[in-house]
Protein backbone atom coordinates (compact mmCIF):
# COMPACT_ATOMS: atom_id res chain seq x y z
CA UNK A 1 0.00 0.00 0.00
CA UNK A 2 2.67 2.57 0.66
CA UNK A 3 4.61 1.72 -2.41
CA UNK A 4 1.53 2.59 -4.34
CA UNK A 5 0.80 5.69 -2.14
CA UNK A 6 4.26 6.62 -2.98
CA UNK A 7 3.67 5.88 -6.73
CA UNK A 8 0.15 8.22 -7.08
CA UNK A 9 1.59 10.89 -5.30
CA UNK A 10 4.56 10.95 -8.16
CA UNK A 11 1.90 10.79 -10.71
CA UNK A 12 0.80 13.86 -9.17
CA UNK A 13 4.00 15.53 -9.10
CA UNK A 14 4.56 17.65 -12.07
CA UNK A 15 7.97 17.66 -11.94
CA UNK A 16 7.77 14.11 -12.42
CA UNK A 17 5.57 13.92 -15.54
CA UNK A 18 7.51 17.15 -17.01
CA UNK A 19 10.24 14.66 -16.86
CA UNK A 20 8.14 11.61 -18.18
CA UNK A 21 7.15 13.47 -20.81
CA UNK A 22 10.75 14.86 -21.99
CA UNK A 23 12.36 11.27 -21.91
CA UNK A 24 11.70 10.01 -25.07
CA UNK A 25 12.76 13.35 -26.78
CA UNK A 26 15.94 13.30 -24.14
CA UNK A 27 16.96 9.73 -25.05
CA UNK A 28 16.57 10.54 -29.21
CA UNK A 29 19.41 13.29 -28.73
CA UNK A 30 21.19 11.31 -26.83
CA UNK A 31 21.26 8.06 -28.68
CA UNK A 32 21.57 10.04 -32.06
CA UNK A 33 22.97 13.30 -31.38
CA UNK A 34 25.32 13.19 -28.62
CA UNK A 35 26.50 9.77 -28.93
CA UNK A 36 27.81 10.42 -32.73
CA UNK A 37 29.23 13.32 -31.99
CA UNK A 38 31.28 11.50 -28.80
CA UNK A 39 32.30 8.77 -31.64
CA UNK A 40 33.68 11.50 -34.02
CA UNK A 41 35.82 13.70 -31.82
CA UNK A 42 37.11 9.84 -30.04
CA UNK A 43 37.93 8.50 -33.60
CA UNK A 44 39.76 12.14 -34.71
CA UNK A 45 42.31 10.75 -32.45
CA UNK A 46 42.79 7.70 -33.84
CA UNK A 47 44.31 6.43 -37.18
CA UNK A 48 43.44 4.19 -40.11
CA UNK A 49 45.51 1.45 -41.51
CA UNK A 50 43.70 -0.45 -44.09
CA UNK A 51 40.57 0.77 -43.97
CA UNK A 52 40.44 -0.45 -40.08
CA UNK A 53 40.73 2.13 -37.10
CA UNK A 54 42.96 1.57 -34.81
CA UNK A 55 43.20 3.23 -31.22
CA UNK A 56 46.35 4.98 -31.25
CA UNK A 57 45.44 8.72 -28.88
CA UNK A 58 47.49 11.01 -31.57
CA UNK A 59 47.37 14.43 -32.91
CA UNK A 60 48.61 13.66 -36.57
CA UNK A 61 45.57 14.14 -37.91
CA UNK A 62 44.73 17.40 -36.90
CA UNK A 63 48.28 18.39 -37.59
CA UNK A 64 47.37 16.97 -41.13
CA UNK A 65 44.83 19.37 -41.23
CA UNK A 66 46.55 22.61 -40.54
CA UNK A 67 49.72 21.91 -42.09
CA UNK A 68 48.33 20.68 -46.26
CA UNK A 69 46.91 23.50 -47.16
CA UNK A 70 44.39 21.76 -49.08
CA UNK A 71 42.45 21.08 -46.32
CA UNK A 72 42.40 24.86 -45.62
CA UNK A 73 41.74 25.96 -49.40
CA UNK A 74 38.50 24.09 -49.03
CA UNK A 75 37.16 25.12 -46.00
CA UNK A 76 38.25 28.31 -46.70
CA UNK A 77 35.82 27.95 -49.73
CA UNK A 78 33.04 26.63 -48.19
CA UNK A 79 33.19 29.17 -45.24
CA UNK A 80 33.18 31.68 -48.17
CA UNK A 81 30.11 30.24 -50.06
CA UNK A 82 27.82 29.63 -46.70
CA UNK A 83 28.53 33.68 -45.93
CA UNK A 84 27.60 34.28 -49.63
CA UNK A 85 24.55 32.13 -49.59
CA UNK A 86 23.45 33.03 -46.19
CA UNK A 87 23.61 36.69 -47.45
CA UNK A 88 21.90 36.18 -50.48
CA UNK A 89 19.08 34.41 -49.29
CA UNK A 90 18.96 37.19 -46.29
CA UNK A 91 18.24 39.63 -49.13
CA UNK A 92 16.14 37.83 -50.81
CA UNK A 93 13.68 36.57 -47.79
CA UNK A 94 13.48 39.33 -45.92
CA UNK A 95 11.01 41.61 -47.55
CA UNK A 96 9.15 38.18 -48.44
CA UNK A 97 8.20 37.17 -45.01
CA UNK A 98 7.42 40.85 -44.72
CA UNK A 99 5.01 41.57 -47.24
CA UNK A 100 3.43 37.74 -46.36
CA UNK A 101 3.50 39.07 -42.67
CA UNK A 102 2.31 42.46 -43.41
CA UNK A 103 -0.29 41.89 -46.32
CA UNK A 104 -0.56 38.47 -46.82
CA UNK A 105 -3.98 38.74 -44.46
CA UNK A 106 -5.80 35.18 -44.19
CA UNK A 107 -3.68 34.15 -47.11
CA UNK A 108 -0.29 34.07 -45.21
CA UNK A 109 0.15 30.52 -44.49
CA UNK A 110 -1.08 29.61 -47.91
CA UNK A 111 2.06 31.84 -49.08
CA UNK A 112 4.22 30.70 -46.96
CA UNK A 113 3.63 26.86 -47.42
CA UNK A 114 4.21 27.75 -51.02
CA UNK A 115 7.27 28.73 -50.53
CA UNK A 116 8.44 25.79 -49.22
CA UNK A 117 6.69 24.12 -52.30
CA UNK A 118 9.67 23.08 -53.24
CA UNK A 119 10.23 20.16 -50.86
CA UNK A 120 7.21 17.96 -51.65
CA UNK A 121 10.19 16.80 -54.16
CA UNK A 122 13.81 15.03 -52.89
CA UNK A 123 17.14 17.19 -52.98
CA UNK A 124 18.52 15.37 -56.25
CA UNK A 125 15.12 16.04 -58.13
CA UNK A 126 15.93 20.02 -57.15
CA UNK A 127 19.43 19.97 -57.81
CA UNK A 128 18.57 18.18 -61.57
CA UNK A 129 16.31 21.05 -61.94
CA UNK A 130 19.27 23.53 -61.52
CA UNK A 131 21.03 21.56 -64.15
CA UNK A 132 18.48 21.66 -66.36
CA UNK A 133 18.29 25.30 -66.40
CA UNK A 134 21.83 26.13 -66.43
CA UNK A 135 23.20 23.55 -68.38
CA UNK A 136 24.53 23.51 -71.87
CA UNK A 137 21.42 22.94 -73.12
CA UNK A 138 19.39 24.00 -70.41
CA UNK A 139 16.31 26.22 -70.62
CA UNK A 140 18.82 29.76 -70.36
CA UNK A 141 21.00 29.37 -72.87
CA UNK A 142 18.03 27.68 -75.35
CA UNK A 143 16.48 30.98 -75.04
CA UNK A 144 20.27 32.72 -75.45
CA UNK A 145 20.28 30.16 -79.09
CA UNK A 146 16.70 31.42 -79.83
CA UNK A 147 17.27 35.31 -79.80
CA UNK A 148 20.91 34.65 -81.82
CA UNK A 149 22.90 34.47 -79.34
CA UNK A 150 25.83 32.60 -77.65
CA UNK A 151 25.01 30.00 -75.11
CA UNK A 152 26.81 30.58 -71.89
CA UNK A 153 28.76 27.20 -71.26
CA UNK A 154 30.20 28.69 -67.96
CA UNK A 155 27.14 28.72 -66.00
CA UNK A 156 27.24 25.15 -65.08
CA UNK A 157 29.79 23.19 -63.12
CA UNK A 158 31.11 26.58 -61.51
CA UNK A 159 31.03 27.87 -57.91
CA UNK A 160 28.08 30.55 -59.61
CA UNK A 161 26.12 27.93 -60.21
CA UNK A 162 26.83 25.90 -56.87
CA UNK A 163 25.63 29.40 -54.97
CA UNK A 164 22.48 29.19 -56.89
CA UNK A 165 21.98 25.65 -55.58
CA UNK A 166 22.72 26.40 -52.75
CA UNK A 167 20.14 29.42 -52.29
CA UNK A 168 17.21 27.43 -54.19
CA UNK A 169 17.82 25.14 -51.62
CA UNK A 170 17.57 26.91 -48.44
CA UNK A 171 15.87 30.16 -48.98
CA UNK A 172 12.52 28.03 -47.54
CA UNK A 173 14.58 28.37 -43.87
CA UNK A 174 15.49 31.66 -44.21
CA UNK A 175 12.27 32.94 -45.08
CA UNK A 176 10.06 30.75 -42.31
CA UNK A 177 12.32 31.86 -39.71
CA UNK A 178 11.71 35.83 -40.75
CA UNK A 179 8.16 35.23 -41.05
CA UNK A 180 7.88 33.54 -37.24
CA UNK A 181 9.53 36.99 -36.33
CA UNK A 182 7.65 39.40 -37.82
CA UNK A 183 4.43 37.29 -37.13
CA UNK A 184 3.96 38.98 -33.69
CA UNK A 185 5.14 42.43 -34.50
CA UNK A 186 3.36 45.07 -34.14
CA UNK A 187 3.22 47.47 -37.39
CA UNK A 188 1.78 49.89 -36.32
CA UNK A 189 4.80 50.71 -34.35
CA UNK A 190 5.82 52.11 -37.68
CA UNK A 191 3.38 54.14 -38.16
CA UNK A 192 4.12 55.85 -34.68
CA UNK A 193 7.31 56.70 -36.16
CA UNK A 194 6.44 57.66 -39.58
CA UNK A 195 4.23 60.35 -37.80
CA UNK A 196 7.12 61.48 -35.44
CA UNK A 197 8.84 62.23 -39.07
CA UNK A 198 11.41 58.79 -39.45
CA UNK A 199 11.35 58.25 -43.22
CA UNK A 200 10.68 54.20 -44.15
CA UNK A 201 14.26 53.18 -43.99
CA UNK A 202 15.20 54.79 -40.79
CA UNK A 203 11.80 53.39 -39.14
CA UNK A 204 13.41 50.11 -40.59
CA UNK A 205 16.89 49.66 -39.56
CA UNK A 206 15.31 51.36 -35.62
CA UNK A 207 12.76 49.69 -35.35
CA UNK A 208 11.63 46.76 -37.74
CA UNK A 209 15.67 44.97 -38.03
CA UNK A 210 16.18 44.95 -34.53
CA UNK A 211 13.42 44.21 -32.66
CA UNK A 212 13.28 40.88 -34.70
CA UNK A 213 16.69 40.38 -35.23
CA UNK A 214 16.42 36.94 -33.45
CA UNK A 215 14.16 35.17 -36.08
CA UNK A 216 16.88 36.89 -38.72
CA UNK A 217 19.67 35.48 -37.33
CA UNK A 218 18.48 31.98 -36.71
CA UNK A 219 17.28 32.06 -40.57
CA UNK A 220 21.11 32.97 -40.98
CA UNK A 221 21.88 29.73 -38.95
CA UNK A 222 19.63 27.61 -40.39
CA UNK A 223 21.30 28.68 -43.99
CA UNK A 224 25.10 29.15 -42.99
CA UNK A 225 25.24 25.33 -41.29
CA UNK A 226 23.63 23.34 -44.06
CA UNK A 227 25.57 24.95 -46.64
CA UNK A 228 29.09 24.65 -44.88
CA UNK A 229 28.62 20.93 -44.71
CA UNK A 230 26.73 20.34 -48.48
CA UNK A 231 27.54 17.44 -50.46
CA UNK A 232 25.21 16.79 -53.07
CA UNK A 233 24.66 20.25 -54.45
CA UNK A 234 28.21 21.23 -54.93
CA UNK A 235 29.07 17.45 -56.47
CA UNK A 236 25.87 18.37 -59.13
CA UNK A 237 26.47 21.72 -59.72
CA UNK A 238 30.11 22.69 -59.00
CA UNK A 239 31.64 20.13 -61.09
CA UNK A 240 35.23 19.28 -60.43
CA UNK A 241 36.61 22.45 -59.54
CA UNK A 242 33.72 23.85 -57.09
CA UNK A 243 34.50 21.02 -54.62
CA UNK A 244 33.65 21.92 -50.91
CA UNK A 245 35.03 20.73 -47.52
CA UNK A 246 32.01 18.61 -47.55
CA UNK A 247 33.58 16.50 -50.45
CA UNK A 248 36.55 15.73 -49.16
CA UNK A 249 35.13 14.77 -45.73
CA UNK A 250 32.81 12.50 -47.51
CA UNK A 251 35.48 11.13 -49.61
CA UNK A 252 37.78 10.15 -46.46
CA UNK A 253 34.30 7.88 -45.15
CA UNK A 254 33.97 6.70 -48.68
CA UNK A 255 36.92 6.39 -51.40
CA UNK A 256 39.64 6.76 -49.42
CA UNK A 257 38.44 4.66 -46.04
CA UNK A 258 40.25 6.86 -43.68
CA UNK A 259 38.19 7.09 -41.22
CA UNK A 260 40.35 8.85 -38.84
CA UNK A 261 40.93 11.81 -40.98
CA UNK A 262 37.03 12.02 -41.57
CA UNK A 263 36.35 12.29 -38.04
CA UNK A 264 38.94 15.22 -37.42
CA UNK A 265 37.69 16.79 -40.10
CA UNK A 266 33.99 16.53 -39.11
CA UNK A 267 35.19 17.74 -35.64
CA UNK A 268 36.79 21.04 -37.45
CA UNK A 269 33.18 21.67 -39.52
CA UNK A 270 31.64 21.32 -36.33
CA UNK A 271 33.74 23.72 -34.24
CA UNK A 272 33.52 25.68 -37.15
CA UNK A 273 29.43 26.07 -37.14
CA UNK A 274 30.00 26.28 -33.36
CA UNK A 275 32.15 29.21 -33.41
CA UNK A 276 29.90 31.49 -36.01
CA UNK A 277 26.56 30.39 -34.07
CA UNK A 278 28.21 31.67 -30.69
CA UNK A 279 29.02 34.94 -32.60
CA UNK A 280 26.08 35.47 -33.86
CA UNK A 281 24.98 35.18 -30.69
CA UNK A 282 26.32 37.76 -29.35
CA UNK A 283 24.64 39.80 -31.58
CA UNK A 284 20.85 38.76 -29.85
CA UNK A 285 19.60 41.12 -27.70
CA UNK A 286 17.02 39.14 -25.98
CA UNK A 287 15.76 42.14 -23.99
CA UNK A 288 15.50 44.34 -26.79
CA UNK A 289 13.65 41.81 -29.01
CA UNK A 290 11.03 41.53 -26.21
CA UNK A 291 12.54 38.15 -24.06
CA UNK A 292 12.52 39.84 -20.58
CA UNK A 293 12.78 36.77 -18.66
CA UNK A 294 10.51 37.68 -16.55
CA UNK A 295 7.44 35.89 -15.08
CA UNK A 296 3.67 37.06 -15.26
């Protein structure tokens, strides 16, 4: 009787079925999240011999990676091409989710569904698309042939056309994210400050930019990660010569079996996205975007 007094009154306790209730969620990041990522840094410090890892604590392998400047060149690149994208589809997005937030009325998450339209289809089927716009004899340069004029062969296979990609791709994020912000602002803030005399812009970069600068940067996130690790897009669309760090990390778990060097190198992308989250951190004002913190 008193185990099962003891056993309703922890029913009871919310605490208890908070923590109930979090478990399965808790034990998904956990068995697929943090374990992997526990794996990868172990195995950076390990080394391959024939395809086989073998336990040997070193450092050769990040020493590998600072010291061939390959390595660097490419993640150089691809730290390069997720600011570019990230940017792009920043410019892009933002006066999107603002007109869908603004005007879209009862229509807005018709509009913004659409936007992600293009995922009812798989990444390859998007990426083909691409190609068959900017290839040889893609739809561009059959419209260049129709008016007279030269096709443009370098469009494809090209870090131009990797970008575009790359943007097609993950504008959806960027977009959503804005919208969520902008969802619960008020407007008419803005007109409070068109009648104290701020012209558009200036009401803008005061008022609308940073009081949902949040949302914006964790579109920039959601953007700036993907891309610095992408595979499939730059293999499609880059060609030979627009190779990323992603490449060459899948390459080391693939063609070249070394295992070892994969892992440091998946530790380095990591540390990387790590290091330009927590900066752009820094840049959240919580308080100013309306997160006090405080209770009721």
């Amino acid at each position: 009787m008193a185990g099962a007094a003891a056993l309703a009154r922890l029913r009871r306790n919310p605490e208890f079925r908070a923590g109930v209730t979090m478990l399965p969620g808790a034990l998904f990041i956990l068995v697929f999240l943090l374990l992997p990522l526990v794996s990868i840094v172990i195995f950076s410090f390990w080394r391959t011999e024939s395809y086989e890892l073998i336990p040997d604590w070193n450092l050769d392998n990040y020493r590998v990676l600072v010291s061939e400047s390959t390595y660097l060149t490419f993640l150089w690149r691809s730290i390069v091409m997720a600011l570019a994208v990230s940017l792009f589809c920043l410019l892009y997005a933002y006066p999107v989710a603002y007109l869908i937030a603004k005007h879209g009325g009862r229509y807005r998450l018709i509009l913004v569904l659409l936007t992600a339209a293009p995922f009812l289809t798989g990444i390859i089927l998007r990426v083909t698309a691409i190609q068959h716009i900017l290839g040889p004899i893609g739809l561009l340069n059959m419209a260049l042939i129709t008016f007279g004029l030269q096709p443009i062969d370098a469009l494809m296979y090209s870090n131009f056309a990797t970008a575009i990609g790359l943007v097609y791709l993950w504008i959806p994020f960027m977009v959503l994210a804005i919208y969520l912000s902008l969802l619960n602002f008020n407007f008419e803030l803005l007109e409070v400050a068109k009648v104290c005399g701020a012209r558009p812009w200036r009401a803008f970069l005061e008022i609308t930019w940073p009081l949902n600068w949040l949302g914006t940067a964790i579109g920039i996130v959601l953007v700036f990660v993907p891309t610095l690790a992408s595979t499939v897009t730059p293999r499609f669309l880059g060609g030979v010569n627009g190779a990323m760090y992603g490449n060459i990390l899948e390459n080391q778990f693939g063609a070249t079996g070394t295992w070892a060097l994969g892992s440091s190198m998946g530790v380095v992308l990591f540390v990387t996205s790590l290091l330009f989250i927590l900066a752009l951190w820094r840049t959240v004002n919580l308080r100013r975007g309306g997160f006090t913190g405080a209770e009721g």
